[in-house]
C-alpha atoms as a PDB file:
ATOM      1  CA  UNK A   1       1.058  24.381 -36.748  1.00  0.00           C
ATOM      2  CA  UNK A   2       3.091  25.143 -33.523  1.00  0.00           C
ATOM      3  CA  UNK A   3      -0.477  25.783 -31.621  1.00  0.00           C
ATOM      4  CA  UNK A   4      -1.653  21.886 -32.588  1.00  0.00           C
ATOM      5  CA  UNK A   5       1.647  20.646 -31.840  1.00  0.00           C
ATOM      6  CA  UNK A   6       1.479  21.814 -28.461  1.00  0.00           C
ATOM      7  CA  UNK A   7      -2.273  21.156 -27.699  1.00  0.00           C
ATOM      8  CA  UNK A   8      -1.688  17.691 -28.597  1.00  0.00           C
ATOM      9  CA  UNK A   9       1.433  17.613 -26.070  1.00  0.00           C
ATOM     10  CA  UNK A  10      -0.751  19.004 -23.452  1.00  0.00           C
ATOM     11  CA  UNK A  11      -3.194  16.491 -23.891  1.00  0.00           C
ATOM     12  CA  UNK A  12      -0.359  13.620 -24.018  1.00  0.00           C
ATOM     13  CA  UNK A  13       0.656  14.910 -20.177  1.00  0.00           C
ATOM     14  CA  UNK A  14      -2.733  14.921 -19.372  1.00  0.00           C
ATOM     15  CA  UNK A  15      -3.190  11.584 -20.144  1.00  0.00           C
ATOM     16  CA  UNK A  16       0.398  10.374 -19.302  1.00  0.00           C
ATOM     17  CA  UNK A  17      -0.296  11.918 -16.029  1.00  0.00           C
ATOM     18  CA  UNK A  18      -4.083  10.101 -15.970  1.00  0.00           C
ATOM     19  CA  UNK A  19      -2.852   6.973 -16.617  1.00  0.00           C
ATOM     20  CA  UNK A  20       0.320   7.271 -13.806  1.00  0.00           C
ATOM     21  CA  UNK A  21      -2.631   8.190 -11.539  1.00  0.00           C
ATOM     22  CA  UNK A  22      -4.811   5.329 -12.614  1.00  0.00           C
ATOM     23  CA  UNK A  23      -2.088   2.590 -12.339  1.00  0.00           C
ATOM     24  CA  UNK A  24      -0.838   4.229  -8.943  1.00  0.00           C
ATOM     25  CA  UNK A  25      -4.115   3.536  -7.333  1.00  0.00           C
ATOM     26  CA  UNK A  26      -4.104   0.104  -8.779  1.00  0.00           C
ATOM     27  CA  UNK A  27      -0.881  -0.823  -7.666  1.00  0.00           C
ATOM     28  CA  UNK A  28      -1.982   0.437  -4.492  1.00  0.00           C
ATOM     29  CA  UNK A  29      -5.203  -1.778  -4.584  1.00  0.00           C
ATOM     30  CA  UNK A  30      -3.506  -4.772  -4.870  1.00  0.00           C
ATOM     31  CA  UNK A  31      -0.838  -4.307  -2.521  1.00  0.00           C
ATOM     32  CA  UNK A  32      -3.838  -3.250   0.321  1.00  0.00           C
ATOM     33  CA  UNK A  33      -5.385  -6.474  -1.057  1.00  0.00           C
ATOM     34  CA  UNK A  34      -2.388  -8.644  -0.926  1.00  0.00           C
ATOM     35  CA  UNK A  35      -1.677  -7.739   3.041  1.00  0.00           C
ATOM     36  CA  UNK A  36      -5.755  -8.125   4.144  1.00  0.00           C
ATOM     37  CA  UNK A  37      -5.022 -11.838   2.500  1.00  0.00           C
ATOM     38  CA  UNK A  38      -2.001 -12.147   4.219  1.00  0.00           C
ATOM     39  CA  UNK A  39      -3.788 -10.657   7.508  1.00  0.00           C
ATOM     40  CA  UNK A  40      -6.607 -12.898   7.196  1.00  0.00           C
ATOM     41  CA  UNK A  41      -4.495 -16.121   6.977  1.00  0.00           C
ATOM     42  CA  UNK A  42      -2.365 -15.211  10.267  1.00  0.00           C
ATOM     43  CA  UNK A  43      -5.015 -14.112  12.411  1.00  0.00           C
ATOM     44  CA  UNK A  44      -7.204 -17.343  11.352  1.00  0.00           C
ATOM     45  CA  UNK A  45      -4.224 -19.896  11.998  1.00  0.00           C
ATOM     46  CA  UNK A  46      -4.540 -21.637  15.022  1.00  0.00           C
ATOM     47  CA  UNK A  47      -1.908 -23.559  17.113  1.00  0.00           C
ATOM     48  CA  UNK A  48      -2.769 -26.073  20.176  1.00  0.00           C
ATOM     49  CA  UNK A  49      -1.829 -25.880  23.412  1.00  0.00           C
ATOM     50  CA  UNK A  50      -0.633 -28.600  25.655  1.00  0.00           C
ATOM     51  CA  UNK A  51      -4.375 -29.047  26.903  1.00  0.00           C
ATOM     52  CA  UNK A  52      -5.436 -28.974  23.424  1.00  0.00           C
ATOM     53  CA  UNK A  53      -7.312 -25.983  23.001  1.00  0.00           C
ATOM     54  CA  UNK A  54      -7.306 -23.881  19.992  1.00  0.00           C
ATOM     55  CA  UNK A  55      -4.513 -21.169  20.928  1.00  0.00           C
ATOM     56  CA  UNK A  56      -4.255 -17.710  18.191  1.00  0.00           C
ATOM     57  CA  UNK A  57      -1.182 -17.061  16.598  1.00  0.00           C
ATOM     58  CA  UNK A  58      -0.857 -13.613  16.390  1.00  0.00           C
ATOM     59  CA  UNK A  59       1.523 -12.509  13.737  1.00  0.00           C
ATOM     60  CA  UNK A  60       4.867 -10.330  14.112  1.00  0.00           C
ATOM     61  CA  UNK A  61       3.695  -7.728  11.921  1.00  0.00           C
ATOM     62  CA  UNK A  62       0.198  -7.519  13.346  1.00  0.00           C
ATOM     63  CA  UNK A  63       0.380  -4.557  15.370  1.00  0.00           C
ATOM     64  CA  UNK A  64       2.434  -2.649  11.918  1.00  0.00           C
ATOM     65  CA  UNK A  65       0.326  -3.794   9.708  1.00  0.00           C
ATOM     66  CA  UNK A  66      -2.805  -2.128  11.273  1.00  0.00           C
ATOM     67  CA  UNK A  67      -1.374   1.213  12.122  1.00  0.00           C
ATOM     68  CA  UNK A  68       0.178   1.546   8.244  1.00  0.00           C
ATOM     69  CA  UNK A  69      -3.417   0.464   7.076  1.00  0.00           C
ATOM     70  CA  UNK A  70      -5.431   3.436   7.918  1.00  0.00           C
ATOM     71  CA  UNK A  71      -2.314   5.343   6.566  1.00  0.00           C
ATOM     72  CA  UNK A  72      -2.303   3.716   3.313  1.00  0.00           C
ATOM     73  CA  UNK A  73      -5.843   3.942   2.491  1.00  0.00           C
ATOM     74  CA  UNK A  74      -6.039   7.879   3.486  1.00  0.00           C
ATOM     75  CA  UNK A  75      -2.724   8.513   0.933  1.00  0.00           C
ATOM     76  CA  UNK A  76      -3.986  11.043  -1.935  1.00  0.00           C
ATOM     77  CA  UNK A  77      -1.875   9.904  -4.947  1.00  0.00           C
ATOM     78  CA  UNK A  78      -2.721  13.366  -6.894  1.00  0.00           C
ATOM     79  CA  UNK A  79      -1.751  15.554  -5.183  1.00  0.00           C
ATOM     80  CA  UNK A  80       1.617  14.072  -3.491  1.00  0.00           C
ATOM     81  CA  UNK A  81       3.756  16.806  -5.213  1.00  0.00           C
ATOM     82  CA  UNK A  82       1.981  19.762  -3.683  1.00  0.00           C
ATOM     83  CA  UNK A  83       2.040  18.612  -0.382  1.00  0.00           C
ATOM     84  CA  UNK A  84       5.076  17.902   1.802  1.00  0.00           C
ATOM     85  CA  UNK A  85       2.555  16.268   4.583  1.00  0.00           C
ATOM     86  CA  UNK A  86       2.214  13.432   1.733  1.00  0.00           C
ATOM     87  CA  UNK A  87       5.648  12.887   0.876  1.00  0.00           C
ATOM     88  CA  UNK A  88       6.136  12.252   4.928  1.00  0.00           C
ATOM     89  CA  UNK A  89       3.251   9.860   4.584  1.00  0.00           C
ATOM     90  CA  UNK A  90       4.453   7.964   1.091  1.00  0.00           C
ATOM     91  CA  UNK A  91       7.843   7.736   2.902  1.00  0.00           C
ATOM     92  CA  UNK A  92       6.447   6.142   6.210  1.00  0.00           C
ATOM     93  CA  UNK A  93       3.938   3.822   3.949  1.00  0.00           C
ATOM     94  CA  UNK A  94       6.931   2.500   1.621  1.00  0.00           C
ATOM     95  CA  UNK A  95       9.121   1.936   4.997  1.00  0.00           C
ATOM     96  CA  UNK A  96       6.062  -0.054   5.998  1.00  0.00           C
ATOM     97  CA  UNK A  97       5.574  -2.348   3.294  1.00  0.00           C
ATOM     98  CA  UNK A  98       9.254  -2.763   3.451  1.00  0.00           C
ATOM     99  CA  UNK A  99       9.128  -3.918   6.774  1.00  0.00           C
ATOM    100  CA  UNK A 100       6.521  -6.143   5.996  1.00  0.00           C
ATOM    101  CA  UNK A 101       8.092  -8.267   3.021  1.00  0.00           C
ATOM    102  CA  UNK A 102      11.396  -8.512   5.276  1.00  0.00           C
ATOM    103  CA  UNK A 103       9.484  -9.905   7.815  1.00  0.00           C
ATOM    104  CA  UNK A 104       7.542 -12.225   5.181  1.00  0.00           C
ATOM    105  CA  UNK A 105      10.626 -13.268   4.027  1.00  0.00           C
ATOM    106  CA  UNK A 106      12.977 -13.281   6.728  1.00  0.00           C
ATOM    107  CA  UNK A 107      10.457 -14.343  10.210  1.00  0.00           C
END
């Protein structure tokens, strides 16, 4: 009786720790998502000029927004506890998408 009790709590981590995994990466997804929108309607806003000719706006977070990118996408949610490399990275990725909802909401 003991045995089943504890096979059946091994398989509740396993799948407490599956579905933590699952919803990490989809949290992730949508965030990576939500800044590529946000990305796409700066860089594809125009302003004119005194001449009138179509003049870019280039966004404030531009320049953070593409360096965390790379970082984001490369961040292995498994295995963040082994490695202290990835809790360096997590930390510098949250700072980042701090940084960039401050700057959405105060510009």
């Amino acid at each position: 009786m003991l045995k089943k009790k504890h096979t059946s709590h091994k398989v509740y981590r396993i799948v407490r720790r599956l579905l933590v995994h699952i919803f990490a990466r989809l949290l992730l997804e949508i965030i990576l998502r939500w800044f590529a929108f946000l990305e796409y309607l700066d860089t594809n806003r125009f302003s004119f000029d005194q001449v009138g000719r179509h003049k870019r706006i280039t966004p404030l977070y531009h320049q953070t927004y593409t360096s965390a990118l790379p970082l984001l996408i490369n961040l292995n949610i498994g295995r963040i506890n082994k490695v202290f490399a990835s809790h360096v990275q997590v930390i510098k990725a949250q700072s980042l998408i701090l940084l960039q909802f401050k700057s959405l909401i105060y510009p």
